[in-house]
C-alpha atoms as a PDB file:
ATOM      1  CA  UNK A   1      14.247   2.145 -53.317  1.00  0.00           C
ATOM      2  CA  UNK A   2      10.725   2.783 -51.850  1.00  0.00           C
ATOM      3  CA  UNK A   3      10.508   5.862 -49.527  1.00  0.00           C
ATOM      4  CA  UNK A   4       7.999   7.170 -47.356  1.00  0.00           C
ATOM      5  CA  UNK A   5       5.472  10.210 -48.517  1.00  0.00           C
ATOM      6  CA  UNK A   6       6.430  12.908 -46.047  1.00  0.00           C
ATOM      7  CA  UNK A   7       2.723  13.079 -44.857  1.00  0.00           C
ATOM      8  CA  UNK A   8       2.945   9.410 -44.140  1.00  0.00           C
ATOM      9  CA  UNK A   9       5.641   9.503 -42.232  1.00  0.00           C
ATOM     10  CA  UNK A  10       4.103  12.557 -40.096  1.00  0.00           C
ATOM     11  CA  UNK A  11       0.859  10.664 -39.210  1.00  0.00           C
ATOM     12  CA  UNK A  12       2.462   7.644 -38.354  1.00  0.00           C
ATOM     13  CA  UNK A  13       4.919   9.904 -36.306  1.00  0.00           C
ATOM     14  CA  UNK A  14       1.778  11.639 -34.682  1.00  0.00           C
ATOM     15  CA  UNK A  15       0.204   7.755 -34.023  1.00  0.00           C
ATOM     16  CA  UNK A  16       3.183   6.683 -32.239  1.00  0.00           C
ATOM     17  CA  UNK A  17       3.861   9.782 -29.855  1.00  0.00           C
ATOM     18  CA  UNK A  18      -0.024   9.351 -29.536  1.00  0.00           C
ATOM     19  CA  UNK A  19      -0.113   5.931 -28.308  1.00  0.00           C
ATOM     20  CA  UNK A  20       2.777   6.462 -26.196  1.00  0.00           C
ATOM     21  CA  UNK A  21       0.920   9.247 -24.410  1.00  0.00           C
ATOM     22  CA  UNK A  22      -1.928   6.907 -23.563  1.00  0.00           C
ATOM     23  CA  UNK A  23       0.153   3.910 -21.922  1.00  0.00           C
ATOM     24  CA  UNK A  24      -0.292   3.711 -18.196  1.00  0.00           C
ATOM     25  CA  UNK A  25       2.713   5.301 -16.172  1.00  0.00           C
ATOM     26  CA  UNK A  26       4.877   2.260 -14.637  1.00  0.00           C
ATOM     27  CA  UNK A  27       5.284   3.789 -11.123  1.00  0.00           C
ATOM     28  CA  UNK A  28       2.479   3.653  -8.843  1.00  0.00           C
ATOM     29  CA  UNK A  29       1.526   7.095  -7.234  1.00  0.00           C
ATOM     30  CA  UNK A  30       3.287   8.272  -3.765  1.00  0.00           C
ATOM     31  CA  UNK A  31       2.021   6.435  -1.047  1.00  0.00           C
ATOM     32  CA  UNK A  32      -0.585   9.112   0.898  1.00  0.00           C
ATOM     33  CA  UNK A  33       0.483   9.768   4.442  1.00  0.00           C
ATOM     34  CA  UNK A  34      -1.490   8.160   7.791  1.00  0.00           C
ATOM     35  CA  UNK A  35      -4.490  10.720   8.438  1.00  0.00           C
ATOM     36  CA  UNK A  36      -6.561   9.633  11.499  1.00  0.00           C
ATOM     37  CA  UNK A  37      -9.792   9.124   9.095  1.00  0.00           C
ATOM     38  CA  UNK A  38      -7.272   6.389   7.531  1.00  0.00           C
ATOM     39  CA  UNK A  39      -6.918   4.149  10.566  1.00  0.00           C
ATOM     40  CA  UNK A  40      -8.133   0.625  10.971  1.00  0.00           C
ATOM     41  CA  UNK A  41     -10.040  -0.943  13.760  1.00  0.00           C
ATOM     42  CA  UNK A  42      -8.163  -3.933  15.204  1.00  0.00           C
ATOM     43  CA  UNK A  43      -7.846  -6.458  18.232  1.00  0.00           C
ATOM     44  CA  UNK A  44      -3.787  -7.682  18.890  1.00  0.00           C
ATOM     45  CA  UNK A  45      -4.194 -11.627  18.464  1.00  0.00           C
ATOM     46  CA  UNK A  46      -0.083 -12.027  18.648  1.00  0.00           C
ATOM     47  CA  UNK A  47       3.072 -10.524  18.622  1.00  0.00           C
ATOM     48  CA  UNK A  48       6.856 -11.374  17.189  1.00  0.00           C
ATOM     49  CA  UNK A  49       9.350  -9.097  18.170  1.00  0.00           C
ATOM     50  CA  UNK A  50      11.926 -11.094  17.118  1.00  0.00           C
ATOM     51  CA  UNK A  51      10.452 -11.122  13.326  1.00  0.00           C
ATOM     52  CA  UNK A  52       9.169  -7.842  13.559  1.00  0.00           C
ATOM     53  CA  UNK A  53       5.229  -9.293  12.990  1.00  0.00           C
ATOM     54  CA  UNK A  54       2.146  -8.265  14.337  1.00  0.00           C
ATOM     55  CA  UNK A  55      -0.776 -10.552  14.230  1.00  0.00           C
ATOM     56  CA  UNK A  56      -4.105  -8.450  13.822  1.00  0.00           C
ATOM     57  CA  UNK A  57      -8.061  -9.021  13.802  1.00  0.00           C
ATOM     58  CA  UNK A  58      -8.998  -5.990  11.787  1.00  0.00           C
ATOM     59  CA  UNK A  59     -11.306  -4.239  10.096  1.00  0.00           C
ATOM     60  CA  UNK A  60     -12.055  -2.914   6.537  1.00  0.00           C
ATOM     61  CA  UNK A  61      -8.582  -2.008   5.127  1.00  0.00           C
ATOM     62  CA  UNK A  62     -10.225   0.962   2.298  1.00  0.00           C
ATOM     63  CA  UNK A  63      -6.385   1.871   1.139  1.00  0.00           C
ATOM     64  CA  UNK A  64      -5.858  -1.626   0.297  1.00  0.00           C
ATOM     65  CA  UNK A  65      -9.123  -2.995  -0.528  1.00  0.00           C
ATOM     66  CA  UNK A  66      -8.944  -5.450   1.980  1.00  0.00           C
ATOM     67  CA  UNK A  67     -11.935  -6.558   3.878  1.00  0.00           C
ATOM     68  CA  UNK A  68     -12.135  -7.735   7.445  1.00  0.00           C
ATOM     69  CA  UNK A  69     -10.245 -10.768   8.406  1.00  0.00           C
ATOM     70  CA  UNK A  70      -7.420 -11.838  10.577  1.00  0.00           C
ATOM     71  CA  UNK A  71      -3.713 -11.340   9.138  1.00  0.00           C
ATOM     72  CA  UNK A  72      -0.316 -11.273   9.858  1.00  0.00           C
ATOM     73  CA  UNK A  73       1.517  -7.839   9.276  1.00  0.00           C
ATOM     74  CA  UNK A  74       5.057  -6.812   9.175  1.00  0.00           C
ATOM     75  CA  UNK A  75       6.185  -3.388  10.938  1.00  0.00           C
ATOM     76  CA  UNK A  76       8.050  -0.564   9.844  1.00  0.00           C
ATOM     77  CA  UNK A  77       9.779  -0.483  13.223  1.00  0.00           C
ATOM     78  CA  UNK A  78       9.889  -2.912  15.745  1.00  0.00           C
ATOM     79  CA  UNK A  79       9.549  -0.601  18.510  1.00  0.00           C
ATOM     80  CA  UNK A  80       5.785  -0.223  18.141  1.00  0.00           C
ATOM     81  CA  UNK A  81       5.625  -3.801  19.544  1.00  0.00           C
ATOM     82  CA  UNK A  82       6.818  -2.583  22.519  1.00  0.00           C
ATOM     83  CA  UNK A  83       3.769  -0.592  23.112  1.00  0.00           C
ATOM     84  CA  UNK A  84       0.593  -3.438  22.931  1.00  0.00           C
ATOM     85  CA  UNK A  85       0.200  -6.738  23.797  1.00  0.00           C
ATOM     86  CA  UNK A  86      -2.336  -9.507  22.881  1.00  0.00           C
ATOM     87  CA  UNK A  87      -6.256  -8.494  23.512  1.00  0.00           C
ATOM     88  CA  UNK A  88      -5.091  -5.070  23.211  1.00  0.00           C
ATOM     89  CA  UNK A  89      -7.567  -2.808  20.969  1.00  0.00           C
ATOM     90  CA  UNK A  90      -5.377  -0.808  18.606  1.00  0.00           C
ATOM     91  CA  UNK A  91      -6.191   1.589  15.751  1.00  0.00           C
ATOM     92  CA  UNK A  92      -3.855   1.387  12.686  1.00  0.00           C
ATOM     93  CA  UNK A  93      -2.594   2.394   9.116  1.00  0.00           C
ATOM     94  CA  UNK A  94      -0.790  -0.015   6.818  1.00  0.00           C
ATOM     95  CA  UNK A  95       0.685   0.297   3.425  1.00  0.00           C
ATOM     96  CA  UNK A  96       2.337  -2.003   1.050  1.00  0.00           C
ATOM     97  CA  UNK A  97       6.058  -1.845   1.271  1.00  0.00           C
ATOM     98  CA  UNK A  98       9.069  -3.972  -0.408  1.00  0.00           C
ATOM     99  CA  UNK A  99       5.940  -5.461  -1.561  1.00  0.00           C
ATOM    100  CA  UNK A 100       4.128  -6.457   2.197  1.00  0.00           C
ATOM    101  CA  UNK A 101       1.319  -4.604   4.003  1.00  0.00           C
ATOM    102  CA  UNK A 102       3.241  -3.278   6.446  1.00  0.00           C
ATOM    103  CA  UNK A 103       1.977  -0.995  10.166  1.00  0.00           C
ATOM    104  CA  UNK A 104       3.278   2.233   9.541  1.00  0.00           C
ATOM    105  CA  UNK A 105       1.128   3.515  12.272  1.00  0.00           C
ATOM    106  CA  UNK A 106       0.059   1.838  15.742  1.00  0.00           C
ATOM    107  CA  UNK A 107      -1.895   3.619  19.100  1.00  0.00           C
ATOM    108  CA  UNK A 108      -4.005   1.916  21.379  1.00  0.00           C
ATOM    109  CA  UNK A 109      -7.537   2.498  20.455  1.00  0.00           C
ATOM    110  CA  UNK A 110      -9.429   5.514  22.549  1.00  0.00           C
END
């Protein structure tokens, strides 16, 4: 029968609680709350209440590493539809959730 030294089988204890330390965590970090220097420029193009969609021409999206462009977006709540209507300037944050960007946060721009 062949048995490990009891030094060897310390340092290959130590390398694998070592490497295990190093992998990357699985869970992404909490999502940071809307903060008015985190809003985005935008111009309403459409609106789908019934889907819950919003339809923006945006700006520079820096939480998502998104550049400018024209996108559909889910809502987190339908009711901030209510408030704009196409041509309206808004200002808003988005995050990714159940895997969409998704409004979080809507006003009319100032």
């Amino acid at each position: 029968m062949n048995f490990l030294h009891p030094l060897a089988f310390a340092l290959l204890a130590g390398l694998a609680g070592a490497a295990q330390a190093q992998a990357p965590k699985s869970e992404p970090p909490p999502a940071k709350a809307s903060a008015p220097g985190m809003l985005t420029d935008a111009v309403v193009q459409k609106i789908d209440p019934a889907r819950g969609l919003i339809v923006l021409k945006h700006g520079d999206i820096p939480n998502l590493a998104m550049p400018p462009m024209t996108m559909g977006f889910d809502v987190a709540e339908k009711q901030m539809l209510e408030q704009v209507k196409p041509g309206d300037k808004v200002r808003f944050h988005v995050e990714v959730v159940k895997g969409k960007p998704t409004v979080t946060h809507l006003e009319a721009a100032r």
